[in-house]
Protein backbone atom coordinates (compact mmCIF):
# COMPACT_ATOMS: atom_id res chain seq x y z
CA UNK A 1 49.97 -3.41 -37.25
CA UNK A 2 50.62 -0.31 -34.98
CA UNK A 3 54.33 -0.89 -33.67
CA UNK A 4 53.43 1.75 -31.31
CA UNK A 5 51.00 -0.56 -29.32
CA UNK A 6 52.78 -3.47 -30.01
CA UNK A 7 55.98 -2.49 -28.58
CA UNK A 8 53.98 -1.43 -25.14
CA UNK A 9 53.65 -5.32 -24.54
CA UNK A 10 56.48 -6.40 -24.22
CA UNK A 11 56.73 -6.16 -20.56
CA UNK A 12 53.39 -7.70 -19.70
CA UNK A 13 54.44 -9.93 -16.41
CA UNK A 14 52.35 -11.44 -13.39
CA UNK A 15 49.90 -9.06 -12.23
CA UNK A 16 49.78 -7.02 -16.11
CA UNK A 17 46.42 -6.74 -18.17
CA UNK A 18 46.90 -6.73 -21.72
CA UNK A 19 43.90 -4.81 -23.50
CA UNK A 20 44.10 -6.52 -27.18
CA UNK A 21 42.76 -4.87 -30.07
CA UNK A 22 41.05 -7.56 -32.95
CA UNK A 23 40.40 -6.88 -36.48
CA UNK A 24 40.60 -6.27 -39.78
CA UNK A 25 40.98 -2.06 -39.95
CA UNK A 26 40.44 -2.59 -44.06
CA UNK A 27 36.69 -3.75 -43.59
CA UNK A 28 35.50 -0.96 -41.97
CA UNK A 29 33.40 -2.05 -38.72
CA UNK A 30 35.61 -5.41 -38.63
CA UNK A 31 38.56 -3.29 -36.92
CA UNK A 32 36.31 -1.81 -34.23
CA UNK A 33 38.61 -3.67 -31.80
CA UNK A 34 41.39 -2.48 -33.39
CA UNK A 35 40.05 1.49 -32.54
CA UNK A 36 38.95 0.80 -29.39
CA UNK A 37 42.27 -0.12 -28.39
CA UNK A 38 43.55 2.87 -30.06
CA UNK A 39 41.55 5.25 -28.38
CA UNK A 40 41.80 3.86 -24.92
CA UNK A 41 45.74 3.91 -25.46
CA UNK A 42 45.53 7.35 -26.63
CA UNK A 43 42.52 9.13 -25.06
CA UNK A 44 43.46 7.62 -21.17
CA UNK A 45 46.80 7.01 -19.26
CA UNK A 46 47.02 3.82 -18.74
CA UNK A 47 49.01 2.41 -15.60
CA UNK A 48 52.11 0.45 -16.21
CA UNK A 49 50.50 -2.46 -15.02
CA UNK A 50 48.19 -2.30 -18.01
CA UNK A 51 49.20 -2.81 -21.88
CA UNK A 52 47.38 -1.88 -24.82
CA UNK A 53 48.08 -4.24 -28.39
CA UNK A 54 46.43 -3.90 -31.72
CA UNK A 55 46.61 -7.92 -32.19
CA UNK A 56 44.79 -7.46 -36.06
CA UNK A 57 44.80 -10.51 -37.46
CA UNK A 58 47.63 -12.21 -36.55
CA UNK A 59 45.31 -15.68 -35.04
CA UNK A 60 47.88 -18.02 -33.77
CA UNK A 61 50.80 -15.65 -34.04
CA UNK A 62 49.52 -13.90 -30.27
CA UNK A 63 49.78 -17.27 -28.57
CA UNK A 64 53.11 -15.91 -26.40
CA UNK A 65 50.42 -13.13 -25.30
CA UNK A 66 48.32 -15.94 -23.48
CA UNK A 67 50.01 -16.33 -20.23
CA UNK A 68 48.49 -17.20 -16.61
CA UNK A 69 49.90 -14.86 -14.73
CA UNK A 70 47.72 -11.65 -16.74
CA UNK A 71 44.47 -10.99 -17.05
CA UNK A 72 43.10 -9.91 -20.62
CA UNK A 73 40.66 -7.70 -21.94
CA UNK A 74 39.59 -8.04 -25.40
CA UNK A 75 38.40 -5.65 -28.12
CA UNK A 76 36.23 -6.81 -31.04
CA UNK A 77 33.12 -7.04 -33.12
CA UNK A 78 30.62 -9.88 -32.57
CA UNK A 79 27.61 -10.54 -34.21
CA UNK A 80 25.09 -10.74 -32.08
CA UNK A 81 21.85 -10.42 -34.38
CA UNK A 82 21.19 -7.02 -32.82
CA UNK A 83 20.88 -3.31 -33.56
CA UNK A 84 24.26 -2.27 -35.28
CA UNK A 85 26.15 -0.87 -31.99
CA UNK A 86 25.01 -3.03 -28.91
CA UNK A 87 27.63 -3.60 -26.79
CA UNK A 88 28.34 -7.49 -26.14
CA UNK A 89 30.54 -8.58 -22.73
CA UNK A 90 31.54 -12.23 -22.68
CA UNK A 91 33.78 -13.84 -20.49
CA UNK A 92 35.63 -17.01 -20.11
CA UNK A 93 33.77 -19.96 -22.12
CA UNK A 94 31.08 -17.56 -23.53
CA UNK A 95 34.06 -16.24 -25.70
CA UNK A 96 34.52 -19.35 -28.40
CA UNK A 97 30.60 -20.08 -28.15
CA UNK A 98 29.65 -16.52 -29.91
CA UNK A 99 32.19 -16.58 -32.04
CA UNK A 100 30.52 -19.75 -34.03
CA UNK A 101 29.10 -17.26 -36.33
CA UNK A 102 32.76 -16.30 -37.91
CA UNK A 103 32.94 -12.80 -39.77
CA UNK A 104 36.86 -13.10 -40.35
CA UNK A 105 40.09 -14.80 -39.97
CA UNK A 106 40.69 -13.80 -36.80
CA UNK A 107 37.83 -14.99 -34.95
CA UNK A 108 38.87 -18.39 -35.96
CA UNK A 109 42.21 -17.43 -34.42
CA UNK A 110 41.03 -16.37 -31.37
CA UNK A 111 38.95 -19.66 -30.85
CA UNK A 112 42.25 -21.53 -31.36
CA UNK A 113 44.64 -19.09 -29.57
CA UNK A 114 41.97 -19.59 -26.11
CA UNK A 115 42.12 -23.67 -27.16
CA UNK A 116 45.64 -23.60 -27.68
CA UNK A 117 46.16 -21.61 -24.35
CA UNK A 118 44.20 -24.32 -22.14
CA UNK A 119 46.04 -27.46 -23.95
CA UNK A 120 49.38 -25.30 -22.73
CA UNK A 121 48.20 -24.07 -19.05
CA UNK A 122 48.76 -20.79 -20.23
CA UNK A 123 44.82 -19.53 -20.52
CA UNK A 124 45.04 -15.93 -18.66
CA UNK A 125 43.65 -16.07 -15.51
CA UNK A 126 40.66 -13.94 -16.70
CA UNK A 127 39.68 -12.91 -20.23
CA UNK A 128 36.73 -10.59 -21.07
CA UNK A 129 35.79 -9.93 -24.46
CA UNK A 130 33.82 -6.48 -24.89
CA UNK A 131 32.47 -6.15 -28.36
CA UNK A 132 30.10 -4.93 -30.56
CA UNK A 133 27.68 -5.46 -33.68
CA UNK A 134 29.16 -4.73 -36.61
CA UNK A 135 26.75 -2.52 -38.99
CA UNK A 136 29.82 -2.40 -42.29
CA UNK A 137 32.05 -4.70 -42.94
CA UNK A 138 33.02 -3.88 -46.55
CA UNK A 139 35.96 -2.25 -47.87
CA UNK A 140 37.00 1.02 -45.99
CA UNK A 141 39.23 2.51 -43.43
CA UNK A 142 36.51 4.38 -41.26
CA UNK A 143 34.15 2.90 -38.92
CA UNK A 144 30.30 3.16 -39.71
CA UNK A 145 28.41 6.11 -38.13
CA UNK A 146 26.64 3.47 -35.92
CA UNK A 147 30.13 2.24 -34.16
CA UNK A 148 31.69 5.81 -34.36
CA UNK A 149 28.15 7.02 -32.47
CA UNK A 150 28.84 3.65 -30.02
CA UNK A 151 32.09 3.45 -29.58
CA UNK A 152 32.14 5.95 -26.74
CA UNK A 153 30.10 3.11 -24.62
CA UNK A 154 32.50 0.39 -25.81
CA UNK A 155 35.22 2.64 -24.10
CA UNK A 156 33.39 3.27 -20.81
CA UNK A 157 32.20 -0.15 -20.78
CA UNK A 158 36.35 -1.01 -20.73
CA UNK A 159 36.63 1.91 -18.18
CA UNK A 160 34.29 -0.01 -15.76
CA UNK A 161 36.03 -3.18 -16.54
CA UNK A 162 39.25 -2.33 -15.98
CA UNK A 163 38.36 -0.41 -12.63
CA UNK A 164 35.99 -3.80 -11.78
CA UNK A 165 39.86 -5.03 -11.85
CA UNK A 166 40.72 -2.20 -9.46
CA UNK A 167 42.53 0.08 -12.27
CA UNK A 168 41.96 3.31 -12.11
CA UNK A 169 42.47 5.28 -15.38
């Protein structure tokens, strides 16, 4: 896990936005979360109200990021049954539904961690999952050309969201 991102959330309070990064960055297109998150945190300057995370795998483990007083926005790859590359937005109770089709770990861990959150009143007061379909998930470090040709839209598609939340970057 990047410490760099990590330590950047430590100060996420009422009014924040945590941006959180999902995935596996050994399977290739499975950490396209992961590098979205990277390249908004390094590519833009984000406001202090805003935090950027590279959550991986860690499921369960970001439950103390679910709080009510932030709003979250999340990175990661859906499938979708689409062209390699479409962009996916979900929000709220759309998020657990499209994750029924489980490429990893994690996914499972996010249903729980958004279960979890609502059993403790701590479900953020908005999450938005922006994600795309995977084309490689096999062993590798680099994305496919498919999500390195789409990830710029994955990025401005977080650019409009984020400003939809009236944060300019």
């Amino acid at each position: 896990m990047d410490r760099e991102l990590l330590g950047q959330v430590t100060t996420v309070n009422e009014g924040r936005i945590l941006v959180l990064g999902l995935g596996n960055i050994l399977f290739q297109d499975e950490g396209l979360g992961v590098r979205a998150a990277e390249q908004l945190r390094d590519n833009f300057i984000l406001p202090e109200t805003v935090s950027c995370m590279d959550g991986g795998t860690l499921g369960l483990d970001l439950l103390s990021y679910f709080t009510a007083d932030i709003r979250m926005l999340i990175f990661d790859a859906v499938r979708t049954g689409h062209a390699p590359g479409t962009l996916v937005r979900l929000e709220g109770n759309e998020i657990p539904a499209a994750l029924a089709q489980k490429m990893s770990m994690h996914q499972l861990g996010l249903q729980d961690l958004m279960a979890a959150s609502i059993l403790r009143g701590t479900l953020p007061q908005k999450v938005v999952l922006l994600g795309m379909q995977p084309d490689t998930i096999d062993w590798g470090t680099e994305l496919s050309p498919a999500i390195t040709q789409a990830m710029p839209a994955l990025i401005q598609s977080a650019i409009k969201e984020l400003s939809d939340w009236g944060v300019a970057l």
